[in-house]
C-alpha atoms as a PDB file:
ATOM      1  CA  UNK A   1      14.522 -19.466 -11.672  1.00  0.00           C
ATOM      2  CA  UNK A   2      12.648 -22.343 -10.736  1.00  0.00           C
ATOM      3  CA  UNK A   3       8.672 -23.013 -11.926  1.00  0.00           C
ATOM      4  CA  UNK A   4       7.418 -22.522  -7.805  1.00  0.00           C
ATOM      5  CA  UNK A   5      10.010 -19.221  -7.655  1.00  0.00           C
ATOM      6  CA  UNK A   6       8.377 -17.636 -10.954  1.00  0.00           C
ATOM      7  CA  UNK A   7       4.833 -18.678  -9.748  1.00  0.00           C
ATOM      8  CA  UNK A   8       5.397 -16.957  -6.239  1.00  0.00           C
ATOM      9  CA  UNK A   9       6.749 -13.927  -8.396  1.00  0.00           C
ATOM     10  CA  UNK A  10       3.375 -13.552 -10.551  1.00  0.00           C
ATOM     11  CA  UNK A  11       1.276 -14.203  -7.451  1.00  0.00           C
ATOM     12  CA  UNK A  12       2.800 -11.016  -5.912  1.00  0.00           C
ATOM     13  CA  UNK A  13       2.363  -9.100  -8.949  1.00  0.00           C
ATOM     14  CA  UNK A  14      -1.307 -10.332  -8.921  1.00  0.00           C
ATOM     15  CA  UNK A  15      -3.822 -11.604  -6.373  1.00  0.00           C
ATOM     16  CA  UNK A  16      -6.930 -12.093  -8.898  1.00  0.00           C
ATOM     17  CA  UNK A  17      -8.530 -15.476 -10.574  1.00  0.00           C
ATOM     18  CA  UNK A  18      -5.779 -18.006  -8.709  1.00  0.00           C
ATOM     19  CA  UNK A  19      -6.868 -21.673  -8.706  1.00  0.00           C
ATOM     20  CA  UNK A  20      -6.900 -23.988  -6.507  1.00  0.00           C
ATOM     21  CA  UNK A  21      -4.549 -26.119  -8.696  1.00  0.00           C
ATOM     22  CA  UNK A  22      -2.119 -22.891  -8.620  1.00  0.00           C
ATOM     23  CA  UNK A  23      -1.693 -22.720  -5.083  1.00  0.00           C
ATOM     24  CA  UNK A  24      -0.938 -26.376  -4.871  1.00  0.00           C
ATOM     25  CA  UNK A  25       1.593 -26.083  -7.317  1.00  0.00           C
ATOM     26  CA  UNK A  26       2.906 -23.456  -5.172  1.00  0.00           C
ATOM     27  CA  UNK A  27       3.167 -25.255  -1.881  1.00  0.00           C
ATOM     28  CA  UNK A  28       4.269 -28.358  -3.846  1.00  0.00           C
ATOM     29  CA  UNK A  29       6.811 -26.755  -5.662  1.00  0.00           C
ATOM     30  CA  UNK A  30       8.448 -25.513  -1.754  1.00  0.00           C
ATOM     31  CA  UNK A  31       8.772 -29.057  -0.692  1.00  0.00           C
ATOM     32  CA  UNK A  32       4.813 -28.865   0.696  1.00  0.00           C
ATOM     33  CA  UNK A  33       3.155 -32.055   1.818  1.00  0.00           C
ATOM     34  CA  UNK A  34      -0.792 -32.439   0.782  1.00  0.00           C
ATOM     35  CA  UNK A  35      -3.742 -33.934   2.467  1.00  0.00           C
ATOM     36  CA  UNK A  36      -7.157 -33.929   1.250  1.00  0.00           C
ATOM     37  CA  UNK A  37     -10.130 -32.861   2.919  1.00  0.00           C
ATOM     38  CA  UNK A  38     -13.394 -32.981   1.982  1.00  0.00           C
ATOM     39  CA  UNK A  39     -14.242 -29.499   0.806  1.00  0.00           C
ATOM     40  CA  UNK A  40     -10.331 -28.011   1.784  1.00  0.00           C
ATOM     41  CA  UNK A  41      -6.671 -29.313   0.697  1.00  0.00           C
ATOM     42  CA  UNK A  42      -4.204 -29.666   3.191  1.00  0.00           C
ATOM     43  CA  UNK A  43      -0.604 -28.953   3.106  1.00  0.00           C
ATOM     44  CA  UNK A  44       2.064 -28.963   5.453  1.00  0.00           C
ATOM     45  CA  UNK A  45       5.830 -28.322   4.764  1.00  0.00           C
ATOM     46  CA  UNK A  46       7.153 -31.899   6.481  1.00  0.00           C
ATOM     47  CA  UNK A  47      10.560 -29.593   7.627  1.00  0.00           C
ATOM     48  CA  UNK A  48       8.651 -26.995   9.529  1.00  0.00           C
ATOM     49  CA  UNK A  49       5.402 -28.852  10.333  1.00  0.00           C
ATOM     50  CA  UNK A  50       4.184 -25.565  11.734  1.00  0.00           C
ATOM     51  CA  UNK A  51       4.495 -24.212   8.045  1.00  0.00           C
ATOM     52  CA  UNK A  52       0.415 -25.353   7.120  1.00  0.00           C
ATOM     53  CA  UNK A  53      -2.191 -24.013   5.073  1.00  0.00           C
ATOM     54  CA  UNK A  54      -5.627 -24.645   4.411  1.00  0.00           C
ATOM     55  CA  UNK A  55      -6.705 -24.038   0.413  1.00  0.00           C
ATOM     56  CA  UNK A  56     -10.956 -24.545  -0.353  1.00  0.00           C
ATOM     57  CA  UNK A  57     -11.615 -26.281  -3.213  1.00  0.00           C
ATOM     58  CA  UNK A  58     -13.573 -23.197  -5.149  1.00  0.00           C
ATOM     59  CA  UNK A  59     -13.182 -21.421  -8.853  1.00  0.00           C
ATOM     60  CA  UNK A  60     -11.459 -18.898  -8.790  1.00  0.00           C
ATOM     61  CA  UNK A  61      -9.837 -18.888  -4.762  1.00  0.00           C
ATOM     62  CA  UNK A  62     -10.769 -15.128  -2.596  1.00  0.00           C
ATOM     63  CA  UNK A  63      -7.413 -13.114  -2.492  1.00  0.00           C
ATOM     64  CA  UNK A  64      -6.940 -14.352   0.814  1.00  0.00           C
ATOM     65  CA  UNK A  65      -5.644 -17.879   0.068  1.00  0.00           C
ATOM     66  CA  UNK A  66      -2.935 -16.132  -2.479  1.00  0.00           C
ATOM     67  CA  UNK A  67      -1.747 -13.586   0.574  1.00  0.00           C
ATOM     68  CA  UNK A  68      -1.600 -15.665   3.047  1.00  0.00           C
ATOM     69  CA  UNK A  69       0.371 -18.393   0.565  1.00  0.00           C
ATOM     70  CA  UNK A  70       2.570 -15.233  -0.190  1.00  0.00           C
ATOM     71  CA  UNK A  71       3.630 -14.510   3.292  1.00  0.00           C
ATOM     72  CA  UNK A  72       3.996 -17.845   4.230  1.00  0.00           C
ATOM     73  CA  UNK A  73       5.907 -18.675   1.470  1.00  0.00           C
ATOM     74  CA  UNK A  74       8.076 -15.580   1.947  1.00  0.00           C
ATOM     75  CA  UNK A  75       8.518 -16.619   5.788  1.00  0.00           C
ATOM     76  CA  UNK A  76       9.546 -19.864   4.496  1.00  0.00           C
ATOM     77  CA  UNK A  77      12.057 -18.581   2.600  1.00  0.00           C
ATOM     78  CA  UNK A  78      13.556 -16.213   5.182  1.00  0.00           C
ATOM     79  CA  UNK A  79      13.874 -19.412   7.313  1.00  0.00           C
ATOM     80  CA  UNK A  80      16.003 -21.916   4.778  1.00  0.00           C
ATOM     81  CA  UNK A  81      17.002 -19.904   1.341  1.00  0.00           C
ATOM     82  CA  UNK A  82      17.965 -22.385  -0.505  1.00  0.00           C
ATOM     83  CA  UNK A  83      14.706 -24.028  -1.177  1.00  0.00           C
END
């Protein structure tokens, strides 16, 4: 199981005290593109440009960021398995 797989796997289990370094492991780890902001990261998946989130730069993140990562992730997934 690859290090982005086993993160996606604890972030499912648990949605408390992510960073923002964790999610942009995440998206990096699925083949995510980043862009930085001045308060907000960036990241776009450069396959499926319509694949985009926005992560704040904040200690620890609201359990938003890590279910909306989830679900996009997971729809990600659904779309081309073998990433």
């Amino acid at each position: 199981m690859t290090r982005g797989r086993k993160l996606l796997r604890r972030m499912k289990a648990s949605r408390n005290g992510w960073r923002p370094s964790d999610l942009e492991a995440l998206y990096l780890a699925f083949g995510f593109e980043k862009d930085e902001g001045s308060k907000h990261s960036l990241f776009r998946h450069p396959k499926y440009p319509w694949f985009q989130a926005t992560v704040r730069r904040a200690d620890p993140l609201p359990t938003g960021y890590i279910d909306d990562a989830v679900k996009l992730i997971d729809l990600l997934l659904d779309l081309d398995p073998d990433l």
